[in-house]
Each structure stands twice: as structure tokens, then as C-alpha cells.
C-alpha atoms as a PDB file:
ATOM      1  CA  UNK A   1     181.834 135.759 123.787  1.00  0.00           C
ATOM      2  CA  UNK A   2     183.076 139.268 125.120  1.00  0.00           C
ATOM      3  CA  UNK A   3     186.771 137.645 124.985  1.00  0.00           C
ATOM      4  CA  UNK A   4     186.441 136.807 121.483  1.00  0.00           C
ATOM      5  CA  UNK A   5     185.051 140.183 120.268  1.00  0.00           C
ATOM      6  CA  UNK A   6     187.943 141.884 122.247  1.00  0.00           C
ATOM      7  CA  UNK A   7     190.303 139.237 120.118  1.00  0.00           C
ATOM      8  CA  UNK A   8     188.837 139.774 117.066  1.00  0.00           C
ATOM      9  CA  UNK A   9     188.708 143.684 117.531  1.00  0.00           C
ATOM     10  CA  UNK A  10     192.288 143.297 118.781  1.00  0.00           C
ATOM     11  CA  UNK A  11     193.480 141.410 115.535  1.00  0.00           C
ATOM     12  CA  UNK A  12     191.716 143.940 113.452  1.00  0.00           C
ATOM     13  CA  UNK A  13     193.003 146.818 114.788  1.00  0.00           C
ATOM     14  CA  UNK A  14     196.623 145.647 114.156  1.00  0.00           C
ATOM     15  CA  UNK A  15     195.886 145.298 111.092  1.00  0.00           C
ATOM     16  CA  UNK A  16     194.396 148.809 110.733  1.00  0.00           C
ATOM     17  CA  UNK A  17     197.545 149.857 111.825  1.00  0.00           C
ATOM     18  CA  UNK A  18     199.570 148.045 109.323  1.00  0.00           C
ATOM     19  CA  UNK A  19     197.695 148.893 106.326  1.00  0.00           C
ATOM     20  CA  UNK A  20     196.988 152.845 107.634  1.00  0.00           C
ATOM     21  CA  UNK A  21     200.253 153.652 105.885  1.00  0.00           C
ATOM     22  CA  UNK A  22     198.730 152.054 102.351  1.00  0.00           C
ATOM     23  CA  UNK A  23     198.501 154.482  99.521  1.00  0.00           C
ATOM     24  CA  UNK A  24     195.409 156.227  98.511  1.00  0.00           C
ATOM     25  CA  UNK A  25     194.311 156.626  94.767  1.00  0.00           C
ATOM     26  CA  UNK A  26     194.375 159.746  93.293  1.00  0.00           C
ATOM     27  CA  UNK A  27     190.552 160.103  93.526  1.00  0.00           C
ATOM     28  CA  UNK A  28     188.140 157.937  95.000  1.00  0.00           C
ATOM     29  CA  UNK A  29     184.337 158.326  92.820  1.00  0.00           C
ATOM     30  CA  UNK A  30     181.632 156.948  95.061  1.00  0.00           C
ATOM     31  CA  UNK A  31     178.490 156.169  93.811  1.00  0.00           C
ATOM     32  CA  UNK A  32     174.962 156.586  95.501  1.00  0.00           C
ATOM     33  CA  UNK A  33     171.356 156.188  94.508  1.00  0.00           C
ATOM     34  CA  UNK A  34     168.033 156.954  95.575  1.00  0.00           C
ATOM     35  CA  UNK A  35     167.812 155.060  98.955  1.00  0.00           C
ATOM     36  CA  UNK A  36     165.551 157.156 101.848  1.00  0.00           C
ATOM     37  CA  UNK A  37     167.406 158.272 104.634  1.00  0.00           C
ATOM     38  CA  UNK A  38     170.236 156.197 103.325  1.00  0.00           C
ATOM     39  CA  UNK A  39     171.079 158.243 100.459  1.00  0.00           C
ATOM     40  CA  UNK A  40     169.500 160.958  98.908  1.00  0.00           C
ATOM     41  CA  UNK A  41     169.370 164.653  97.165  1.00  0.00           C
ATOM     42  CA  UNK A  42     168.368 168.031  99.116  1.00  0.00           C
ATOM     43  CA  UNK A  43     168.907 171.210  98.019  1.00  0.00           C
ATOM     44  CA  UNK A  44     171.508 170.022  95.156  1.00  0.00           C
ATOM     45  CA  UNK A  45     173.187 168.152  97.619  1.00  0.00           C
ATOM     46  CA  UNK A  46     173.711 164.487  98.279  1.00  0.00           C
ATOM     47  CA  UNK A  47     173.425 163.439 102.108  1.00  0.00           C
ATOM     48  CA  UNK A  48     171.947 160.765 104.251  1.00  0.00           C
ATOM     49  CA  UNK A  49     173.409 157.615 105.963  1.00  0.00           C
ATOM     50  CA  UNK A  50     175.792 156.484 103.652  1.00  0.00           C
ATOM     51  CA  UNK A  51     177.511 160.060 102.957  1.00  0.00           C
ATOM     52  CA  UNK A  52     178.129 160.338 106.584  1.00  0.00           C
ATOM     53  CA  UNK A  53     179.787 156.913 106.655  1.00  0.00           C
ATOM     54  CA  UNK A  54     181.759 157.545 103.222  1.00  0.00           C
ATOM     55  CA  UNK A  55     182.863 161.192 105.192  1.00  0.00           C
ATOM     56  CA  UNK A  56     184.402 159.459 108.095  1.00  0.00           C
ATOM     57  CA  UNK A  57     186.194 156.478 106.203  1.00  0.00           C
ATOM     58  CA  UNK A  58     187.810 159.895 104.699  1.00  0.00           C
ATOM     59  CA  UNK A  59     188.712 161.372 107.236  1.00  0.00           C
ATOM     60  CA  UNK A  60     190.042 158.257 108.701  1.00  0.00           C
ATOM     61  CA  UNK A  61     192.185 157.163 105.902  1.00  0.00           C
ATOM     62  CA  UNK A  62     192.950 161.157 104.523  1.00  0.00           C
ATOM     63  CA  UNK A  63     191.869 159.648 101.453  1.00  0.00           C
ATOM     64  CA  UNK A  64     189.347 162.517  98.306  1.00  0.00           C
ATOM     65  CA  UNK A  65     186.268 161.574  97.564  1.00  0.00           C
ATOM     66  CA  UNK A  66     183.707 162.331  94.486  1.00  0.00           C
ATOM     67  CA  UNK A  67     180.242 162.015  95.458  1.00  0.00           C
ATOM     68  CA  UNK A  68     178.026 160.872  92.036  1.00  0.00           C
ATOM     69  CA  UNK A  69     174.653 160.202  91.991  1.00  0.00           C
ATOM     70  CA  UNK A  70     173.210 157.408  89.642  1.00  0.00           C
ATOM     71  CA  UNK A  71     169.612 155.311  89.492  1.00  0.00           C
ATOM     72  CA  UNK A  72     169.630 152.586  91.823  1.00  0.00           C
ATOM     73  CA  UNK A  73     169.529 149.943  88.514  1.00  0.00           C
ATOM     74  CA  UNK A  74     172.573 152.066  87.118  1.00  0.00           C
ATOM     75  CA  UNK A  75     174.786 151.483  89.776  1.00  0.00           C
ATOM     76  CA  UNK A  76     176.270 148.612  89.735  1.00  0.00           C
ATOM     77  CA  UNK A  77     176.670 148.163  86.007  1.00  0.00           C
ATOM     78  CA  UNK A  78     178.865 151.485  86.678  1.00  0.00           C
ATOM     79  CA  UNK A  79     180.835 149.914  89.764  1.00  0.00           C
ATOM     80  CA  UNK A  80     181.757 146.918  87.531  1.00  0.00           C
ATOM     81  CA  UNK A  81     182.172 148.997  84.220  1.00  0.00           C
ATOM     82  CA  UNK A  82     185.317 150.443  86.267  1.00  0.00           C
ATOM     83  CA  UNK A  83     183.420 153.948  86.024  1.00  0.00           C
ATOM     84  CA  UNK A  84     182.926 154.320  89.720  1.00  0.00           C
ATOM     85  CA  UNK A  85     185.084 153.020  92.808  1.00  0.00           C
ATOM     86  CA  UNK A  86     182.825 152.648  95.721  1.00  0.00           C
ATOM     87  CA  UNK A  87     179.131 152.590  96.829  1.00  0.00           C
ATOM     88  CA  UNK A  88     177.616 152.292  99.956  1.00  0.00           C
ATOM     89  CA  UNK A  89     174.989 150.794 101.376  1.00  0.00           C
ATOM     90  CA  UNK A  90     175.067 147.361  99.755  1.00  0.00           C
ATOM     91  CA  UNK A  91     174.375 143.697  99.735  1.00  0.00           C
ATOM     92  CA  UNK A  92     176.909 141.276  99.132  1.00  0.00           C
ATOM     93  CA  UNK A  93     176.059 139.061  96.010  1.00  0.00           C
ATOM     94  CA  UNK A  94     178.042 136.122  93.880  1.00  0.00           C
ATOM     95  CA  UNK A  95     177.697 138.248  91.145  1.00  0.00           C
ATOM     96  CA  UNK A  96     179.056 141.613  93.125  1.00  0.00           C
ATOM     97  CA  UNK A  97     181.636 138.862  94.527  1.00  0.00           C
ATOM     98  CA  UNK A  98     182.873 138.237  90.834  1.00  0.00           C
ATOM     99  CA  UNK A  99     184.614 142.500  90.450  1.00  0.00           C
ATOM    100  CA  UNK A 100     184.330 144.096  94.253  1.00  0.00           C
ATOM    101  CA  UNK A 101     185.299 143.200  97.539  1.00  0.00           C
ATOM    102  CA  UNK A 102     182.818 143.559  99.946  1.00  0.00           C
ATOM    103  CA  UNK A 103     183.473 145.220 103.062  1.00  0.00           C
ATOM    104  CA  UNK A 104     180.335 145.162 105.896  1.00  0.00           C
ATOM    105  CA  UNK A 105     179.473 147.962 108.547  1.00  0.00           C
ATOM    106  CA  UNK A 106     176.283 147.389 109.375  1.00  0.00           C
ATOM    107  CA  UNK A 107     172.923 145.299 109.175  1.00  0.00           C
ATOM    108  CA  UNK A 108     169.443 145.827 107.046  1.00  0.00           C
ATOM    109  CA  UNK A 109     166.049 143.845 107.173  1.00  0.00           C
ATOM    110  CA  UNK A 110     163.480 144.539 104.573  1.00  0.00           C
ATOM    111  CA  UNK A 111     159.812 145.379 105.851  1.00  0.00           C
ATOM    112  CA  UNK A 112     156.449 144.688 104.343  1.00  0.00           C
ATOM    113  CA  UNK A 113     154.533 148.511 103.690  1.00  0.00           C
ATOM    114  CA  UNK A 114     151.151 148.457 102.915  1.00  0.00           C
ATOM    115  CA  UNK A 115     147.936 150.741 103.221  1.00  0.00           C
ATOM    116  CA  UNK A 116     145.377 148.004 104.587  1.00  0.00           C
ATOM    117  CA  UNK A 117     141.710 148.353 104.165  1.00  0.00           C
ATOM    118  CA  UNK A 118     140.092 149.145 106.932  1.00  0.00           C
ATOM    119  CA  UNK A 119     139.376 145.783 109.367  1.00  0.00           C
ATOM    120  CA  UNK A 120     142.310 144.249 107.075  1.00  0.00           C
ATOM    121  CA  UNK A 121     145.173 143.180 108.599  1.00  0.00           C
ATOM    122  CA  UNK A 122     148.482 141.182 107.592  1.00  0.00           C
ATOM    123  CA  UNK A 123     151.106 139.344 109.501  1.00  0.00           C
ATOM    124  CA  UNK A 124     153.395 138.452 106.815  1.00  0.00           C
ATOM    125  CA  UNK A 125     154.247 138.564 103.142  1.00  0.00           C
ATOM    126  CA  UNK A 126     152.751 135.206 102.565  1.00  0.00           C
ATOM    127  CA  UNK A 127     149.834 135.900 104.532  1.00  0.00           C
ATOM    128  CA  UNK A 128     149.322 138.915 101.929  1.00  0.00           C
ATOM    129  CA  UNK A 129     150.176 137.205  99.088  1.00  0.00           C
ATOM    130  CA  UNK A 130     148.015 134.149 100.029  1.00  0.00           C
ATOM    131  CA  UNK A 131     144.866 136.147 101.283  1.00  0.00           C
ATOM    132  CA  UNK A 132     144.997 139.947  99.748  1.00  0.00           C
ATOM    133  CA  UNK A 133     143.924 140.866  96.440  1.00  0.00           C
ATOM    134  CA  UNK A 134     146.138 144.583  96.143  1.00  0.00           C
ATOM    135  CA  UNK A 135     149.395 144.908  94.520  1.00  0.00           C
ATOM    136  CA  UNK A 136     152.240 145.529  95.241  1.00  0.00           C
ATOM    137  CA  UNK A 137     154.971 148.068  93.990  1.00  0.00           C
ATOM    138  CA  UNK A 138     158.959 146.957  94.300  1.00  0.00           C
ATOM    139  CA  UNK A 139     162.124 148.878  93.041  1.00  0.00           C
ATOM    140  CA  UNK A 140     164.205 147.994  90.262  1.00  0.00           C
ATOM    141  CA  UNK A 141     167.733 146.906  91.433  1.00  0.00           C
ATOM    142  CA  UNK A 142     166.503 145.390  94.549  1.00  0.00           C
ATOM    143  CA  UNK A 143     168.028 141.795  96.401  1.00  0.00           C
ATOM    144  CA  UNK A 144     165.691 140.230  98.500  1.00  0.00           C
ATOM    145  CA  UNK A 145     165.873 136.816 100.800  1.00  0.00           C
ATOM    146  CA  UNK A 146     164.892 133.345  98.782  1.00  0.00           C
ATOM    147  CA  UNK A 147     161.384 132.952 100.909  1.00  0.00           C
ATOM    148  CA  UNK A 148     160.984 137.005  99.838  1.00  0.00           C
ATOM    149  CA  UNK A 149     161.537 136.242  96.311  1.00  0.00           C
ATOM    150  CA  UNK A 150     159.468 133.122  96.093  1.00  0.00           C
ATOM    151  CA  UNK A 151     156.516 135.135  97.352  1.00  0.00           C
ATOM    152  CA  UNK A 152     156.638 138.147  95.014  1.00  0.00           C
ATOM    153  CA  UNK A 153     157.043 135.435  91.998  1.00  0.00           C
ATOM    154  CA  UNK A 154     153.836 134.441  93.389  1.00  0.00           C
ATOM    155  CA  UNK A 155     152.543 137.930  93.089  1.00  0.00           C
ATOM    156  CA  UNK A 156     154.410 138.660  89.632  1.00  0.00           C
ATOM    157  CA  UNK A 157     152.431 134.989  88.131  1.00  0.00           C
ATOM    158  CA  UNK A 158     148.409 136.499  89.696  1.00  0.00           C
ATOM    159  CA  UNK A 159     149.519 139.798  88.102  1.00  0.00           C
ATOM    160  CA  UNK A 160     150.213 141.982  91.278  1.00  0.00           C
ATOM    161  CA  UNK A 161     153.338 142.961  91.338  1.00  0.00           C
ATOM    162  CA  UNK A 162     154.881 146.065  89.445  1.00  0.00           C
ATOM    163  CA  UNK A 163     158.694 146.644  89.207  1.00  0.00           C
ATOM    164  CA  UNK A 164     159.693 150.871  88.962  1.00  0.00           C
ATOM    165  CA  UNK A 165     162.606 152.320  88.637  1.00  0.00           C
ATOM    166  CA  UNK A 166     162.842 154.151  92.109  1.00  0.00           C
ATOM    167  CA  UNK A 167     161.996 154.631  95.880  1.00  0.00           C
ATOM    168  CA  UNK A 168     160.370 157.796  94.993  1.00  0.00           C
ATOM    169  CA  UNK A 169     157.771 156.547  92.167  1.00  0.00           C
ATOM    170  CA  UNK A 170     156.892 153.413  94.414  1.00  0.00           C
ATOM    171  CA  UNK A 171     155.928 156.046  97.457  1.00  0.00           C
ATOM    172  CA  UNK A 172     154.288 159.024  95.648  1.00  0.00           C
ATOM    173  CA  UNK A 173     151.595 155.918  93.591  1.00  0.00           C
ATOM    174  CA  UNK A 174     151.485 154.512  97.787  1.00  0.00           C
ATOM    175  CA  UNK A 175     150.450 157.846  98.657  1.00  0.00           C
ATOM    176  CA  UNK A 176     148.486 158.275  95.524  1.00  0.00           C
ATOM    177  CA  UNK A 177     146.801 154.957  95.992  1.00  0.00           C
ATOM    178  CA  UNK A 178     147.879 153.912  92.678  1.00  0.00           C
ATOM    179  CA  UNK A 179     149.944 150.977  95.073  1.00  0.00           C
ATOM    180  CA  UNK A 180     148.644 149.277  97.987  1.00  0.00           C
ATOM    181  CA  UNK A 181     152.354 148.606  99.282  1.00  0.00           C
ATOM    182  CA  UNK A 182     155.909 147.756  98.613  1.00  0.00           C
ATOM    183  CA  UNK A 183     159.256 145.916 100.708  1.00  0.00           C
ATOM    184  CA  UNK A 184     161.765 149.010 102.177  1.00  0.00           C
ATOM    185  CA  UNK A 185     163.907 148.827 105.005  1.00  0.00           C
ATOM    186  CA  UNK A 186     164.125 151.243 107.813  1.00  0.00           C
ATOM    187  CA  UNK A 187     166.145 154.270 106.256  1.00  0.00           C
ATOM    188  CA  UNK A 188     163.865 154.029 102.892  1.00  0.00           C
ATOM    189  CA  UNK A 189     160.731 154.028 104.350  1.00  0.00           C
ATOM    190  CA  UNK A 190     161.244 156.370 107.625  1.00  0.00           C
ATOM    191  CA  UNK A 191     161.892 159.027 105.223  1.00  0.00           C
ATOM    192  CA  UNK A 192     159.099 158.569 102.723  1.00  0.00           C
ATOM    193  CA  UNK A 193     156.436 158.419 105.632  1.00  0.00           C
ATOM    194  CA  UNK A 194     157.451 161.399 107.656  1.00  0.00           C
ATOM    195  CA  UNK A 195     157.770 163.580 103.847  1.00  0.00           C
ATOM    196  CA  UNK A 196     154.663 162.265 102.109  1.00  0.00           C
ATOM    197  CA  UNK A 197     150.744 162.771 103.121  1.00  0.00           C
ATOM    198  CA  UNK A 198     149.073 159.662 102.998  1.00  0.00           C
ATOM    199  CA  UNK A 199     145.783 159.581 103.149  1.00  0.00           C
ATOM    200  CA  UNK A 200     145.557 157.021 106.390  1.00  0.00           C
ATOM    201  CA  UNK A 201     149.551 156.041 107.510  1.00  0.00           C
ATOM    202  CA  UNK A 202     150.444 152.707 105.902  1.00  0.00           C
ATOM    203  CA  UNK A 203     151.096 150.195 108.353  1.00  0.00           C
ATOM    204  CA  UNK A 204     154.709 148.714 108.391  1.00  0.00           C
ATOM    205  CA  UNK A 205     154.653 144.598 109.023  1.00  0.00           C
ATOM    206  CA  UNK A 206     157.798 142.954 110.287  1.00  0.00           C
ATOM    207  CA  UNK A 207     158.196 139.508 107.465  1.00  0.00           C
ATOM    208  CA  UNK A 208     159.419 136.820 108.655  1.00  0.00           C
ATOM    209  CA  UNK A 209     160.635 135.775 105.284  1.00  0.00           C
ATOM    210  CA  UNK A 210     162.792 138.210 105.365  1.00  0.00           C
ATOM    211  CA  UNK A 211     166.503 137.854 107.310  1.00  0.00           C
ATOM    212  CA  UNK A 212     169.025 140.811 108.698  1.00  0.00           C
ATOM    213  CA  UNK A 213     171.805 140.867 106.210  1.00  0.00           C
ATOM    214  CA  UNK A 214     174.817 142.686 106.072  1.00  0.00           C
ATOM    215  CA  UNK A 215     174.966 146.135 104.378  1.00  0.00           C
ATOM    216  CA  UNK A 216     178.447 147.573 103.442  1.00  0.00           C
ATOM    217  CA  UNK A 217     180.765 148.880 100.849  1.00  0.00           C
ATOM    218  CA  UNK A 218     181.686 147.111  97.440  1.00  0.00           C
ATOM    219  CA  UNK A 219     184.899 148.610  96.089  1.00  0.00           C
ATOM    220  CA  UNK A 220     186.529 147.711  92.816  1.00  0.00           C
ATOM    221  CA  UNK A 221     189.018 145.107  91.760  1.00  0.00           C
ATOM    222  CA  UNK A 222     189.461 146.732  88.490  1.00  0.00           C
ATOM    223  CA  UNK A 223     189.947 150.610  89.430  1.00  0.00           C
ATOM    224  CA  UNK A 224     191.018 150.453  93.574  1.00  0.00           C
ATOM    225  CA  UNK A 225     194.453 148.618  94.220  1.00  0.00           C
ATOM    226  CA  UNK A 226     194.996 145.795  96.321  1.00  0.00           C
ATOM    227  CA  UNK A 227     196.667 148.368  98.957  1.00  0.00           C
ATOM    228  CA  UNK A 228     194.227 150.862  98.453  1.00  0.00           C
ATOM    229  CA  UNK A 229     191.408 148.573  99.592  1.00  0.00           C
ATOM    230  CA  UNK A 230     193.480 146.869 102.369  1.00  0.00           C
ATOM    231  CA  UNK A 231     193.466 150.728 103.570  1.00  0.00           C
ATOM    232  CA  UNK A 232     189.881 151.187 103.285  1.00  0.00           C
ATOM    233  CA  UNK A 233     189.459 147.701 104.868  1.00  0.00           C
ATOM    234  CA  UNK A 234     191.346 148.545 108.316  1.00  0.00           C
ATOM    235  CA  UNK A 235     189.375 151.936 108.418  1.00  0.00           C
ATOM    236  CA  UNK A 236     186.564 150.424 108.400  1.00  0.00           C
ATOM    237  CA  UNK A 237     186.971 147.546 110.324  1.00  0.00           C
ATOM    238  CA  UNK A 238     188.006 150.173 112.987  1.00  0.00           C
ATOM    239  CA  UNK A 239     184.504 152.061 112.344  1.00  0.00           C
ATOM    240  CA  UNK A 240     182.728 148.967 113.800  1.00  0.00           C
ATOM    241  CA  UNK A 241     185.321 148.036 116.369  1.00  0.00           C
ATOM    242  CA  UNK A 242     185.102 151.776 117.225  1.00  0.00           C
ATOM    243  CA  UNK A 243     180.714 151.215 117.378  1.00  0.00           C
ATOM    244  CA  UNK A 244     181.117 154.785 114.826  1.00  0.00           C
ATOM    245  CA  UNK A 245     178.216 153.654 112.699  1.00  0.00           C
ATOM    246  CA  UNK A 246     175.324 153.345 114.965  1.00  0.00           C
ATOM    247  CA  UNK A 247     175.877 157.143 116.434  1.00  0.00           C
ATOM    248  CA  UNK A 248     176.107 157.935 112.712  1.00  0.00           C
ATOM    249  CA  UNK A 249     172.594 156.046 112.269  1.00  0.00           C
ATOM    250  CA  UNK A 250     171.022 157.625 115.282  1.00  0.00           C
ATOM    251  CA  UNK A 251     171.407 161.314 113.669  1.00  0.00           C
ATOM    252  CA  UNK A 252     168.115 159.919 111.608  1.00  0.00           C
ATOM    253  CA  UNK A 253     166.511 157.486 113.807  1.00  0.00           C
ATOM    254  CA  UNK A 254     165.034 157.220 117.578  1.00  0.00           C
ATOM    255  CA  UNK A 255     167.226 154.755 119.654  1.00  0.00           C
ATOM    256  CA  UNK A 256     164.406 151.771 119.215  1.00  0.00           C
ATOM    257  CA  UNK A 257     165.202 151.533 115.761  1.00  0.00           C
ATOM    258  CA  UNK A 258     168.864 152.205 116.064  1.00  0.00           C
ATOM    259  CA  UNK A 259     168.811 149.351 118.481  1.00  0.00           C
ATOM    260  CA  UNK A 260     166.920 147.231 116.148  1.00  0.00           C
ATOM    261  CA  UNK A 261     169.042 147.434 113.468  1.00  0.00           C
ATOM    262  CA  UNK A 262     172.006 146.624 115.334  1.00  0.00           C
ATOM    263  CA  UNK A 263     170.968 144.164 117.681  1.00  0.00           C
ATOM    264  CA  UNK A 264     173.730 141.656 116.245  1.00  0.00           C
ATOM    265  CA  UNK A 265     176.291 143.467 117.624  1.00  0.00           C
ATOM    266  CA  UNK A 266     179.648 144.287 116.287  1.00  0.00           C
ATOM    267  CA  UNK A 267     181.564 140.579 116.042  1.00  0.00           C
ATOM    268  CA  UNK A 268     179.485 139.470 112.768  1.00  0.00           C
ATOM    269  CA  UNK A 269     180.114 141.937 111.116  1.00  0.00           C
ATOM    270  CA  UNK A 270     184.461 141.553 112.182  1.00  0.00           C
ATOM    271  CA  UNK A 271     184.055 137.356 111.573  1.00  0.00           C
ATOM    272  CA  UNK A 272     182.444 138.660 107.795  1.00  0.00           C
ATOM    273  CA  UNK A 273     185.431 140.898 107.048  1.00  0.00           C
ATOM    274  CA  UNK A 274     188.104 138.657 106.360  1.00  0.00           C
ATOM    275  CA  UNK A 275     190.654 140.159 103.751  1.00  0.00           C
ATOM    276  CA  UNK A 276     189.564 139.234 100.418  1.00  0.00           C
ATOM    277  CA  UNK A 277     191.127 139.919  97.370  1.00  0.00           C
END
């Protein structure tokens, strides 16, 4: 296994080489949303996860970037309107598939949130949905796993289940108890629960319906040229050859969870970025 990481980083970083002299555009407008530690605004300023990787693919290729911030259910329809070039910090779809390539540097798993009554306890989203009465709140713009999706239609048909527009509603109703939970990943919910005051700390359930994924960047077939994201491809691949992204990760989390999220390794995420076109 080592030997065929080492091949697969060596292949990769020949490439990298090749394509390092491809030209940049002009400008480069990134898009990012509401998305915890991930992505988000402070002090009129956008930082978080994704900036920090979007700041090093710059620096790496010498390419300028323009930082916009959008809704979560906004972006995409911008990325594919040609409006925007990039965002972070995404799973790959068909339907992404159809105007971006998709370009994967690291790995997300959803987890179930949810402020139990007391001598209540849940080991699963089915278990919840098949023995809990509460409801639960989910973000707009979301892409969950098949066995995820099946259970919330479950919760949409018995009337608990509420779809709003952001991170930020679904945790201020948690912590108002106007929600008894809602499905976030690391980044989103680390943030939420260290900000917010909850009455009693919501308890955060591992789901088995739920799969790691990739994460990564989605860049443009209709704005970014072919050489442009052939350039942005070798940078990156040499990000997670280079193991970049995890230090970047651990600036936000303790080294369990950085571990956690990245206990695939490096060579799925090289076998998934084959140049696409």
C-alpha cells in the first residue's frame, strides 16, 4: 500500500510540475457560505477552514483571489450561472458533475445533534426517527447519504422535520429550544457549541447512516479554462501529497478530531482526482 501511495504521489507531482507553468485567469471569485468553522464572517471578514485552504492554493499557484460571501442555497446556482469560479468545501454531485470539475482535499461525515431529554438517549438517526417524538431542524442546500435521506423523509411525512435557510437559524432555535436537533459535521457544529449557551450541551451521536465523503473544490467549466484548472488541479493534488490540509484543519480542532476526519489517509483522495474535463 505505502508503494502505491508513493506512485501515485509520484505521478501527481509530475504532473504538478507540468501544469505549474499553466496560465492563471485574470481574477479568480470564490464563493463561500455560512458553514461553522469551515467558513464564516468575523469582524467583516471572511475566515475559517476553507479560506485558509483557498490562501495556500494561491500562494501555490501565484494565482488573485476574490473572496464573496453568498447563502449556502445561493451558491451553487451562482457557481453554475458562471457568476462565481470556485467554492470550497463541497460535495461532489451528478448535477455539480454536469458545469464543475471537482477537485477533493479532504473528507466530511455528517453527525446527528440533538438536546435529549433527560434519561433519553439515541444511537442513531433511525433509532430517533423510529422511537423520538422531537423534531428536527436541517439546512437548506444540504447533500446527505441515501440511508440519511430516507430517514429524514420519514421525519418530513410524521411532520418533524423543518428545512431553514442557514447554520445559524438551525443553532440559535437548538439553543432556544425551538429545535430538538439537526445533522452538521465537525467544523459546523464545533463552532456553534463552543459560541452558543445551551441550556444543557446537546449531545453529538455518530450515524451510522451516514458515510465519510469527500469534500473539495468545484471550479467552473464555463468561466475557468481547461489550463487554468489543470493548474489548480496539480496545486492541489500537491496540498494532499504534501499532508498541507490536516495542519490547516488542526488550527481549529484538537488532534482526535483532526485524526478522525482524516483517518482515510491521503491515497483516496489522489485515486479520486483523476483529470477531468
Amino acid at each position: 500500500m505505502r508503494n502505491r501511495i508513493f506512485a501515485i504521489a509520484g505521478l501527481w507531482l509530475g504532473l504538478a510540475a507540468a501544469h505549474a507553468q499553466e496560465p492563471c485567469p485574470a481574477l479568480t471569485r470564490v464563493g463561500f457560505s455560512d458553514l461553522g468553522y469551515t467558513s464564516f464572517r468575523e469582524a467583516g471578514e471572511i475566515r475559517g477552514i476553507s479560506v485558509d485552504v483557498a490562501k495556500e492554493l494561491a500562494r501555490r499557484t501565484g494565482c488573485r483571489f476574490e473572496f464573496i460571501w453568498y447563502p449556502r442555497q445561493r451558491l451553487f446556482v451562482e457557481l453554475e450561472a458562471g457568476r462565481i469560479d470556485m467554492t470550497l468545501a463541497a460535495l461532489r454531485t451528478p448535477e455539480r458533475d454536469a458545469y464543475a470539475s471537482f477537485l477533493p482535499y479532504a473528507y466530511l461525515q455528517y453527525d446527528l445533534i440533538l438536546s435529549e431529554p433527560a434519561g433519553q438517549h439515541y444511537t442513531s438517526l433511525t433509532d430517533f426517527v423510529a422511537r423520538g417524538s422531537g423534531r428536527l431542524n436541517v439546512t437548506r442546500g444540504m447533500t446527505y447519504d441515501p440511508a440519511v435521506e430516507a430517514q429524514l423523509a420519514l421525519l418530513a411525512a410524521a411532520g418533524r422535520l423543518e428545512v431553514v435557510n442557514d447554520f445559524d437559524t438551525v443553532f440559535g432555535k437548538l439553543e432556544m429550544g425551538r429545535a430538538d436537533g439537526t445533522l452538521a459535521t465537525p467544523p459546523i457544529y464545533a463552532r456553534h457549541l463552543k459560541s452558543r449557551r445551551f441550556k444543557a450541551a446537546p449531545s453529538v451521536i455518530p450515524m451510522p447512516e451516514s458515510s465519510a465523503r469527500f469534500t473539495g473544490i468545484y471550479l467552473s467549466r464555463k468561466t475557468v479554462s481547461a489550463g487554468a484548472r489543470a493548474r489548480y488541479a496539480g496545486a492541489i493534488r500537491s496540498m494532499v501529497i504534501d499532508e498541507v490540509v490536516p495542519a490547516l484543519y488542526a488550527r481549529y480542532f484538537d488532534d482526535a478530531t483532526v485524526k478522525r476526519i482524516f483517518r482515510q489517509g491521503t491515497a483516496p483522495l489522489l485515486a479520486a482526482s483523476a483529470p477531468q474535463d
